[in-house]
N, C-alpha and C. Protein backbone atom coordinates (compact mmCIF):
# COMPACT_ATOMS: atom_id res chain seq x y z
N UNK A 1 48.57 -63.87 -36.47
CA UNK A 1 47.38 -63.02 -36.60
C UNK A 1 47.81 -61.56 -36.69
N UNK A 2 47.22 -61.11 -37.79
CA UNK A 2 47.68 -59.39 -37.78
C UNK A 2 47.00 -58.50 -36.63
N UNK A 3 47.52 -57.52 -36.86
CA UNK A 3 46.80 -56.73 -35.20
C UNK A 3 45.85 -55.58 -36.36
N UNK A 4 44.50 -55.24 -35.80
CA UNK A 4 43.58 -53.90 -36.96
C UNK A 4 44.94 -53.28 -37.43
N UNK A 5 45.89 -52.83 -36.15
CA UNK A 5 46.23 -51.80 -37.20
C UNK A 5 47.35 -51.86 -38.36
N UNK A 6 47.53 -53.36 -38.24
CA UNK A 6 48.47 -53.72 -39.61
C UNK A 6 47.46 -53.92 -41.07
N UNK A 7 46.00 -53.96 -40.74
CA UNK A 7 45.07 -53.69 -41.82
C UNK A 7 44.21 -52.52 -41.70
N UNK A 8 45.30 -51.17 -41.24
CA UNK A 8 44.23 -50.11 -41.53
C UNK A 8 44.99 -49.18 -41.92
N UNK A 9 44.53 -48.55 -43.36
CA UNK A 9 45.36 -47.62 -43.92
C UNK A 9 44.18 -46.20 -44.26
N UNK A 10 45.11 -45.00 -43.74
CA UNK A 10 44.87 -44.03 -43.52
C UNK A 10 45.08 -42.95 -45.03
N UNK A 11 44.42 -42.50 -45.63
CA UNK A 11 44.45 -41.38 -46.48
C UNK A 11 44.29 -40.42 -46.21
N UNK A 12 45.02 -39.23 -45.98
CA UNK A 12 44.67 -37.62 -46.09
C UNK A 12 44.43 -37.23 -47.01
N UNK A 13 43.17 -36.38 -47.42
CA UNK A 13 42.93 -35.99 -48.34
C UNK A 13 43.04 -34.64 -48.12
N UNK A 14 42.03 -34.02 -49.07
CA UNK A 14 42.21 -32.23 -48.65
C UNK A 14 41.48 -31.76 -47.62
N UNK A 15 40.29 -32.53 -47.42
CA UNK A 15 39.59 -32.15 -46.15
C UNK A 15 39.56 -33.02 -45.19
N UNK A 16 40.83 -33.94 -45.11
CA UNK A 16 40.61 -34.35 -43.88
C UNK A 16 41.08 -36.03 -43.98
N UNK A 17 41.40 -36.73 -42.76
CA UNK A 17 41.73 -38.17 -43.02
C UNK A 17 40.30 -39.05 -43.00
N UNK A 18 40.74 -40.27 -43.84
CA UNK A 18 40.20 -41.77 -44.80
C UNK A 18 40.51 -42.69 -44.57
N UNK A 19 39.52 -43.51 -43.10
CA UNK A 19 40.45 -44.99 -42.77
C UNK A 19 39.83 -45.70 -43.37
N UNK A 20 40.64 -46.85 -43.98
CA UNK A 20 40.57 -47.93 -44.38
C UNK A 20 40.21 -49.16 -44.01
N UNK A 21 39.15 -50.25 -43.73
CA UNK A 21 39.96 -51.34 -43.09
C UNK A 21 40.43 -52.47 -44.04
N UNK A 22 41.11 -52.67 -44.01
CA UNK A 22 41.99 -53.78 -45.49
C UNK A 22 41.27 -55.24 -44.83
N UNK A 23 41.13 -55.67 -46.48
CA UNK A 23 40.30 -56.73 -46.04
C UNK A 23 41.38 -58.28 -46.51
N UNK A 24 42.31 -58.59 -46.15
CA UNK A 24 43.28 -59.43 -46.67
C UNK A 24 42.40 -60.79 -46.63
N UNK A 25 41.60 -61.04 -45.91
CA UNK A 25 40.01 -62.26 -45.92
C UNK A 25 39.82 -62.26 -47.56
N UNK A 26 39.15 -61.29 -48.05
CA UNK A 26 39.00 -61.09 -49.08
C UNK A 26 40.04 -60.92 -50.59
N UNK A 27 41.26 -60.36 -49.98
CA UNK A 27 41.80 -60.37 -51.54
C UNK A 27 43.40 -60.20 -50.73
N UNK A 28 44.14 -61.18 -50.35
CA UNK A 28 45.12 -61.13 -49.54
C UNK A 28 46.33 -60.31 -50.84
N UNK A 29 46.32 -60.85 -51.94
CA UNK A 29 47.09 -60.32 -52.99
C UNK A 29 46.92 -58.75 -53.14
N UNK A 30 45.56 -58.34 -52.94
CA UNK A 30 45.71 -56.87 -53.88
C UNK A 30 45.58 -55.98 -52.47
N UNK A 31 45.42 -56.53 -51.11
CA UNK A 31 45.71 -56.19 -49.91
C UNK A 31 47.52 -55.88 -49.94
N UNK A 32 48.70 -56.64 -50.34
CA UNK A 32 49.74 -56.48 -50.29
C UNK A 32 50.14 -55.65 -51.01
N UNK A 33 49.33 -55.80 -52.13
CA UNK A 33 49.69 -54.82 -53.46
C UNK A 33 49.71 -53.29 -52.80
N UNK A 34 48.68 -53.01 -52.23
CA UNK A 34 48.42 -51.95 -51.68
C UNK A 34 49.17 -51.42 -50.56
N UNK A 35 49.27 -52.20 -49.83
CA UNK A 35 50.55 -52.16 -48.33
C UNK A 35 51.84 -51.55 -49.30
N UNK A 36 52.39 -52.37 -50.36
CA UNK A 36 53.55 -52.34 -50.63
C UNK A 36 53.92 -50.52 -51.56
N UNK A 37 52.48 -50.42 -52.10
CA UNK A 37 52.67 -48.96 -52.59
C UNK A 37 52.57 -48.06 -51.72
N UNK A 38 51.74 -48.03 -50.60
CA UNK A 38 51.94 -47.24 -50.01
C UNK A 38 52.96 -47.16 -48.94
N UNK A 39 53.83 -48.05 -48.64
CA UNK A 39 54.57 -48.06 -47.88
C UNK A 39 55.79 -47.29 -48.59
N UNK A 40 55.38 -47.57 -50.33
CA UNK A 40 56.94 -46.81 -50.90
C UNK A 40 56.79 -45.51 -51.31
N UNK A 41 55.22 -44.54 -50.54
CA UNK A 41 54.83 -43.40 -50.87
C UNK A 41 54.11 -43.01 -52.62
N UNK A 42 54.00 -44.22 -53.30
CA UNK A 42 53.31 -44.05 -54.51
C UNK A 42 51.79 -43.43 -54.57
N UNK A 43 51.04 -43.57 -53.39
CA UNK A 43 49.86 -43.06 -53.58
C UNK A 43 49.89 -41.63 -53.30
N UNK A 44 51.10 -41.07 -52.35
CA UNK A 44 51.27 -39.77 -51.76
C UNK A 44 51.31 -38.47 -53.53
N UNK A 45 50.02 -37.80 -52.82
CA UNK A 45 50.16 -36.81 -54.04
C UNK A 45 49.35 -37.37 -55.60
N UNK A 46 48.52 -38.34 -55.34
CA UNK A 46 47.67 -38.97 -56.88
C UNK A 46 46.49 -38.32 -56.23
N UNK A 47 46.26 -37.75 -58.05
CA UNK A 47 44.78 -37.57 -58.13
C UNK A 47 43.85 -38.70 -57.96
N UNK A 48 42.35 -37.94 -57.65
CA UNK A 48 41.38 -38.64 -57.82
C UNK A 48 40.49 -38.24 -59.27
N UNK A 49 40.89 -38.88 -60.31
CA UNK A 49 40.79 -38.78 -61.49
C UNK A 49 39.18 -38.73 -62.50
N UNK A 50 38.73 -39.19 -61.53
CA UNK A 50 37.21 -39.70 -62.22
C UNK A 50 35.91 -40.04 -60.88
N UNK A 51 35.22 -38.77 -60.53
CA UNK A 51 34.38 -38.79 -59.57
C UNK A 51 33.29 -38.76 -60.10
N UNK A 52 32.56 -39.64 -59.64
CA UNK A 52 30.75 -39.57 -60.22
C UNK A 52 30.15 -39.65 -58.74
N UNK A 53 29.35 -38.40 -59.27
CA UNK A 53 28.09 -38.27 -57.75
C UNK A 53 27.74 -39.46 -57.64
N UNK A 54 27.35 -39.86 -56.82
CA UNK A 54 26.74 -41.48 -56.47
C UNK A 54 27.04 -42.45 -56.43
N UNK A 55 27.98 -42.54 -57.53
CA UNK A 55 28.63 -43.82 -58.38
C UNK A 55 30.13 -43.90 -57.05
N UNK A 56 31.23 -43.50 -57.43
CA UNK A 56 31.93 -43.61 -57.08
C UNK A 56 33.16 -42.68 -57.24
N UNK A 57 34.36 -43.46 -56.38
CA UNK A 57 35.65 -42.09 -56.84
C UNK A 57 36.92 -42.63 -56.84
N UNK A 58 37.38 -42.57 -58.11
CA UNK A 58 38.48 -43.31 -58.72
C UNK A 58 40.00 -42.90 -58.35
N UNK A 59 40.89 -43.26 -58.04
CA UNK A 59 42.35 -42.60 -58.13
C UNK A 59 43.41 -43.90 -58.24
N UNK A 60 44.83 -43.39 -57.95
CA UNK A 60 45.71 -44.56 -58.13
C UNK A 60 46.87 -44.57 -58.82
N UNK A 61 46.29 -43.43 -60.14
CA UNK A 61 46.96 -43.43 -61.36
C UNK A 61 47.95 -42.53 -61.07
N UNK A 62 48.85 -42.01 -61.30
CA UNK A 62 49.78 -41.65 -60.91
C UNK A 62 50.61 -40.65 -62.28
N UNK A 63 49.79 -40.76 -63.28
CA UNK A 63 49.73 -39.97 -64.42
C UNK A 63 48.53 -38.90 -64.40
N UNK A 64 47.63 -39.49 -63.66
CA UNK A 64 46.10 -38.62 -63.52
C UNK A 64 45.18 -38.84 -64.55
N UNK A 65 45.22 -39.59 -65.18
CA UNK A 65 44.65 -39.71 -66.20
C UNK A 65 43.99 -40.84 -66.61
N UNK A 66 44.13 -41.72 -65.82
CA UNK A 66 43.24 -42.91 -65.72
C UNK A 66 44.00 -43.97 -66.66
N UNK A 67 44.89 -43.89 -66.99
CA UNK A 67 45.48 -44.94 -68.27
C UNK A 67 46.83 -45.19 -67.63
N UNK A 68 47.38 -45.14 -66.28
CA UNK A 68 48.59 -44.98 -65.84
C UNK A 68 48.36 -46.20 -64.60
N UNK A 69 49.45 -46.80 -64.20
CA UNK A 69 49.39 -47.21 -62.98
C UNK A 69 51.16 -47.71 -62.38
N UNK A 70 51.57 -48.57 -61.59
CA UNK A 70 52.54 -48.68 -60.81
C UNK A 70 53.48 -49.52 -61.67
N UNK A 71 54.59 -49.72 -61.79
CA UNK A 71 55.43 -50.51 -62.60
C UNK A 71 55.92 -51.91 -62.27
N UNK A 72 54.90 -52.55 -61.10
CA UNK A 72 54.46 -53.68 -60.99
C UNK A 72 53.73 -54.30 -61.97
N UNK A 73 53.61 -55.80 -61.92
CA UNK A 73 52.86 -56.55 -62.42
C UNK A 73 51.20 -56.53 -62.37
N UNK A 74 50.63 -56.50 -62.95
CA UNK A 74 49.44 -56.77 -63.05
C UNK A 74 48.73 -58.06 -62.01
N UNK A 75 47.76 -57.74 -61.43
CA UNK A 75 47.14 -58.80 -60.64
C UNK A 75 45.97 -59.40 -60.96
N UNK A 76 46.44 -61.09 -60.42
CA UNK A 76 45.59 -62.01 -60.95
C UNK A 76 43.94 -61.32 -60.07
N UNK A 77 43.09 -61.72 -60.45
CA UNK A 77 41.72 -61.33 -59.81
C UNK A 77 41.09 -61.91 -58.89
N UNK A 78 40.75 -61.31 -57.64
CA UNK A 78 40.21 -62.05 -56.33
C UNK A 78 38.73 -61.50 -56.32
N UNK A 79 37.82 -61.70 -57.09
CA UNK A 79 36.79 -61.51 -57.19
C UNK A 79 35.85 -62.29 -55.93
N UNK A 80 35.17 -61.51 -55.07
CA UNK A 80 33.94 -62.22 -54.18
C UNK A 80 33.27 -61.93 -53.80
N UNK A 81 31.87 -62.81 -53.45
CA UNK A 81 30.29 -61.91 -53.07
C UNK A 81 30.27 -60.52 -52.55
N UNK A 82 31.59 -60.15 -51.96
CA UNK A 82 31.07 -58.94 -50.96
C UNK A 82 30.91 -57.78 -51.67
N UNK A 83 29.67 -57.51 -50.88
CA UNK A 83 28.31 -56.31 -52.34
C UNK A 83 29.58 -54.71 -52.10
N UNK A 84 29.09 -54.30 -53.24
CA UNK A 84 29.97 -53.10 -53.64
C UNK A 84 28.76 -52.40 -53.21
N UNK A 85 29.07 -51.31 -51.65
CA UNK A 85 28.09 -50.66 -51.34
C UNK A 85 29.22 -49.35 -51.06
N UNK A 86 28.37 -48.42 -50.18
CA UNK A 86 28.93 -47.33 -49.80
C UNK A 86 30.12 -47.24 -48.93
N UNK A 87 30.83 -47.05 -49.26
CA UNK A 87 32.40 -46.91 -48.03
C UNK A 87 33.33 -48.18 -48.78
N UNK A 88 32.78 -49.21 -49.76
CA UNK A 88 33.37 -50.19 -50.41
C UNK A 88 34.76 -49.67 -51.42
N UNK A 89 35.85 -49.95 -50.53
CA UNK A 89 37.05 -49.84 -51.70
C UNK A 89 37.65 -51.16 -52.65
N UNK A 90 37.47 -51.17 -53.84
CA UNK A 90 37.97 -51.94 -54.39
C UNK A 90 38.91 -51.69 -56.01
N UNK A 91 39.41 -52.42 -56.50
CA UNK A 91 40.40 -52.34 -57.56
C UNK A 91 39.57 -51.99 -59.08
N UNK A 92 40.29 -51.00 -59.56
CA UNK A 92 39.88 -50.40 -61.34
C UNK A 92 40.62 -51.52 -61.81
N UNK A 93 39.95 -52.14 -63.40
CA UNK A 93 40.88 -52.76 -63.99
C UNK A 93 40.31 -51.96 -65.39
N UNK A 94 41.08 -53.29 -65.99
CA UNK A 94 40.17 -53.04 -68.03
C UNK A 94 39.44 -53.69 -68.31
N UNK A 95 39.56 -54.25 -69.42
CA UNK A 95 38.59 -55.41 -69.55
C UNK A 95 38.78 -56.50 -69.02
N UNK A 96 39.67 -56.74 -69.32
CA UNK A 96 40.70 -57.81 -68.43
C UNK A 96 40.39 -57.90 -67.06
N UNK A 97 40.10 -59.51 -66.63
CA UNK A 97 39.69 -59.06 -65.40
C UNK A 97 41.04 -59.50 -64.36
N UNK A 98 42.46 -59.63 -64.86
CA UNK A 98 43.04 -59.89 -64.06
C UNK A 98 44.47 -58.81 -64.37
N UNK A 99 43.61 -57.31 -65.10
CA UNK A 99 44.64 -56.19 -65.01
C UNK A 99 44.22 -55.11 -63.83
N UNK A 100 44.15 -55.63 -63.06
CA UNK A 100 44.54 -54.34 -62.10
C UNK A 100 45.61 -54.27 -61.62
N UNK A 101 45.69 -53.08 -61.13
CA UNK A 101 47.64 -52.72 -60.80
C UNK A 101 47.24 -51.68 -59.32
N UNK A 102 47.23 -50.51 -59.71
CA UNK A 102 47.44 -49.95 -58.91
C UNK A 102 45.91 -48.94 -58.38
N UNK A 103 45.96 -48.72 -59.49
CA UNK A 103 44.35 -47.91 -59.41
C UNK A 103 42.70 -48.61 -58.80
N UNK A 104 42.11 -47.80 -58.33
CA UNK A 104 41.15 -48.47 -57.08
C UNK A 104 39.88 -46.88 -57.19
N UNK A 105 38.66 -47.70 -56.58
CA UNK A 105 37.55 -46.93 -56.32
C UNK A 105 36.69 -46.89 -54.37
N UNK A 106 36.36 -46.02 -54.90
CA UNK A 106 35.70 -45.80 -53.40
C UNK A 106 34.03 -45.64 -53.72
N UNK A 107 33.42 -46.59 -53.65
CA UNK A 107 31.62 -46.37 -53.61
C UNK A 107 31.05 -45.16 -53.06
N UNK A 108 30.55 -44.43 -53.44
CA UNK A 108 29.88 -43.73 -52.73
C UNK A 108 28.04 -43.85 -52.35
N UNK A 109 28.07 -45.43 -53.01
CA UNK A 109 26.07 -45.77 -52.72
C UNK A 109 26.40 -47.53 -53.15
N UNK A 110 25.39 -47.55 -53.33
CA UNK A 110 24.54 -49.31 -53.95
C UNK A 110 25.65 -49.41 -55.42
N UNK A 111 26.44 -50.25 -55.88
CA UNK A 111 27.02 -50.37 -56.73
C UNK A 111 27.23 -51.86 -57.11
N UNK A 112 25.78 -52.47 -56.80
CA UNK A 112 26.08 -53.97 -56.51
C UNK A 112 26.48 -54.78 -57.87
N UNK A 113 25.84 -53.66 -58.71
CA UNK A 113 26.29 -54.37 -60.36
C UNK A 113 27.36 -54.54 -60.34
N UNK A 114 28.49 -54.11 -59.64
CA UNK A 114 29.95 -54.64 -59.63
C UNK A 114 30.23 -56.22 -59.25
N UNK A 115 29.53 -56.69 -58.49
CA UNK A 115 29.71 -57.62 -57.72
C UNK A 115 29.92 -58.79 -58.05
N UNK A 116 31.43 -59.58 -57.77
CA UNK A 116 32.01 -60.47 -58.42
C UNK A 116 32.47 -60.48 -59.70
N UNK A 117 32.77 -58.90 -59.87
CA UNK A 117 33.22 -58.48 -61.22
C UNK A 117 34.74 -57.21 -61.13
N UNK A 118 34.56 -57.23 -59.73
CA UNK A 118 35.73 -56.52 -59.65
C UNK A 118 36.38 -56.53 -58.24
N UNK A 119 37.82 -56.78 -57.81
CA UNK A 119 38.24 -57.16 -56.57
C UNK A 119 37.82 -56.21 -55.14
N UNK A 120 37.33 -56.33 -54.29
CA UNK A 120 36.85 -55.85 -52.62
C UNK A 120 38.26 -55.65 -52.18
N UNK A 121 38.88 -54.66 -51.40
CA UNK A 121 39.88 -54.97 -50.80
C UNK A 121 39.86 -53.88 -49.41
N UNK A 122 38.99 -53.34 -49.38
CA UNK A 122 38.61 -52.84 -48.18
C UNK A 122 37.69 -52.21 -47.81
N UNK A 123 37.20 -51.50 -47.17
CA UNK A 123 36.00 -50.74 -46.72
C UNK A 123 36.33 -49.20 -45.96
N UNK A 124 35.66 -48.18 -46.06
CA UNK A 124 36.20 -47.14 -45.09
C UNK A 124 35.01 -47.05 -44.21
N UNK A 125 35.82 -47.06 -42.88
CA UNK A 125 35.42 -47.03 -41.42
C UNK A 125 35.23 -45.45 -41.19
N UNK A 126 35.98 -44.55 -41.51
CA UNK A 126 36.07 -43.33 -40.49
C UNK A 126 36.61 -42.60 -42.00
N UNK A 127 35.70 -41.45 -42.15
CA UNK A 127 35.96 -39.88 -43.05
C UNK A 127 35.48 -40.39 -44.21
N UNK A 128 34.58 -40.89 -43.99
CA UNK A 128 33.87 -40.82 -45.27
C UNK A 128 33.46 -39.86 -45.83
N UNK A 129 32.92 -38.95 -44.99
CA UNK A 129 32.61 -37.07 -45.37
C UNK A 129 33.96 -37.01 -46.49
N UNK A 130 34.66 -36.78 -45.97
CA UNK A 130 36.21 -36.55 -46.68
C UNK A 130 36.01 -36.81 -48.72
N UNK A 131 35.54 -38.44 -48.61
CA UNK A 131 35.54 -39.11 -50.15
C UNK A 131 34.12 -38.22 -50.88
N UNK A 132 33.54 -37.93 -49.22
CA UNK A 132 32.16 -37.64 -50.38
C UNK A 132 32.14 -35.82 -51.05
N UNK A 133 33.38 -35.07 -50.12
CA UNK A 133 33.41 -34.04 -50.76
C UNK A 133 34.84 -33.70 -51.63
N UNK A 134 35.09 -35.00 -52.05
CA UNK A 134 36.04 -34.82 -53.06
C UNK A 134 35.05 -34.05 -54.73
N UNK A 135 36.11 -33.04 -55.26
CA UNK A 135 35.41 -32.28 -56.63
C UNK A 135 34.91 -33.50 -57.66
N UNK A 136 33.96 -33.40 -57.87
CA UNK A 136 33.01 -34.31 -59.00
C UNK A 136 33.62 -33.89 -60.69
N UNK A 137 33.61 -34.67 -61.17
CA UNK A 137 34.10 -34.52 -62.63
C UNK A 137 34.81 -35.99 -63.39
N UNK A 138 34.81 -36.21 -64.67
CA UNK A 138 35.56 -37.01 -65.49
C UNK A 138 36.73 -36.29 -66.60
N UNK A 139 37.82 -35.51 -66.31
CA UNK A 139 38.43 -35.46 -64.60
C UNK A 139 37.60 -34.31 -64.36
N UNK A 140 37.38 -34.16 -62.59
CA UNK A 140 37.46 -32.83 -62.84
C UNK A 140 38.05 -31.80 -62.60
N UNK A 141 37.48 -30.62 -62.62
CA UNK A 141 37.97 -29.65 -63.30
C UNK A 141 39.42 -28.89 -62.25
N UNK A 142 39.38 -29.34 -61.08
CA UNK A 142 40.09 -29.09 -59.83
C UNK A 142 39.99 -30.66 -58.88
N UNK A 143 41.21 -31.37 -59.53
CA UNK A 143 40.76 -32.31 -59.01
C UNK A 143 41.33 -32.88 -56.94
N UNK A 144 41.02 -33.40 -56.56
CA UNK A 144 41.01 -33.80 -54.96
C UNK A 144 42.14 -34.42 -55.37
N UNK A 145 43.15 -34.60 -53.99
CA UNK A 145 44.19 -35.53 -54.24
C UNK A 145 44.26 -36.39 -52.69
N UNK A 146 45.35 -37.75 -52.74
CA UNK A 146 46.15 -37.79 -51.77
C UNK A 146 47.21 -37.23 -51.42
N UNK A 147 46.70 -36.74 -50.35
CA UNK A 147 47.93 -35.78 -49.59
C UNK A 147 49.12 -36.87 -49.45
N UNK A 148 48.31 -37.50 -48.35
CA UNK A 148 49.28 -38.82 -48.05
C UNK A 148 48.79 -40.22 -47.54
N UNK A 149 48.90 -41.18 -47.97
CA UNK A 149 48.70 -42.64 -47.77
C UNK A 149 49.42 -42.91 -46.50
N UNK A 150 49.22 -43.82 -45.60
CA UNK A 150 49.82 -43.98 -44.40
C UNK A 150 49.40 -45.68 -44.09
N UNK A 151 50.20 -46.76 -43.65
CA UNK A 151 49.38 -47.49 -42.70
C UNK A 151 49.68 -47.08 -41.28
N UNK A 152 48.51 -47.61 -40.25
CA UNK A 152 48.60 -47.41 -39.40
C UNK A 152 49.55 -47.65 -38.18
N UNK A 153 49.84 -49.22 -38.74
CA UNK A 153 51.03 -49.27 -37.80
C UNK A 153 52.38 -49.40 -38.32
């Protein structure tokens, strides 16, 4: 049995830290995926590339540009009921529903049209303020970053 804090990963952003709780119940694959980048500092220093008021807030990419991701493999898709609401982190892909890599969103409301259409892999517990005053734009114009990715334990 894992202990919370082997499923809770921490983001600093610019105003402040972004806990995570990793949901490995839900998508044990893109849960590791995630452990394993941030453990090798890949998220440290990525923009958040694509913010929509309401909608949500994109990062991951590591080019900034939304067309970039980790030089891993692509992951198969763990798609499940759990509703894409506010504090909901889950995986960007393409069309493809079993290209996601590295890049991921953060809900900022009701986003249930996602649902069972794109992988859940965690939720944020604590600094949500933080995601919600990241700069708005497609990109924009000064964009928010990770300072630094962390797990907890």
């Amino acid at each position: 049995m894992m202990s919370d804090a082997e499923n809770t990963l921490i983001f600093t952003l610019d105003s402040g830290d972004v806990t995570i709780r990793l949901r490995p119940d839900l998508a044990p694959g893109h849960v590791e995926r995630i452990k394993e980048l941030t453990r090798e500092g890949f998220y440290d220093g990525v923009l958040f590339h694509r913010v929509i008021d309401g909608f949500m807030a994109q990062g991951g990419d590591p080019t900034g540009t939304g067309m970039g991701g980790s030089e891993k493999p692509d992951l198969k898709a763990e798609f499940s009921a759990e509703p894409h609401v506010r504090g909901v982190c889950s995986m960007a892909r393409t069309s493809n529903p079993n290209s996601a890599n590295s890049q991921f969103f953060i809900c900022f409301g009701d986003a249930t049209f996602l649902d069972r259409q794109y992988t859940v892999w965690g939720e944020v517990t604590d600094g949500m303020e933080h995601v919600d005053a990241l700069p708005k734009g497609e990109p924009p114009a000064k964009p928010g970053k990770i300072q630094k990715a962390r797990l907890a334990a």
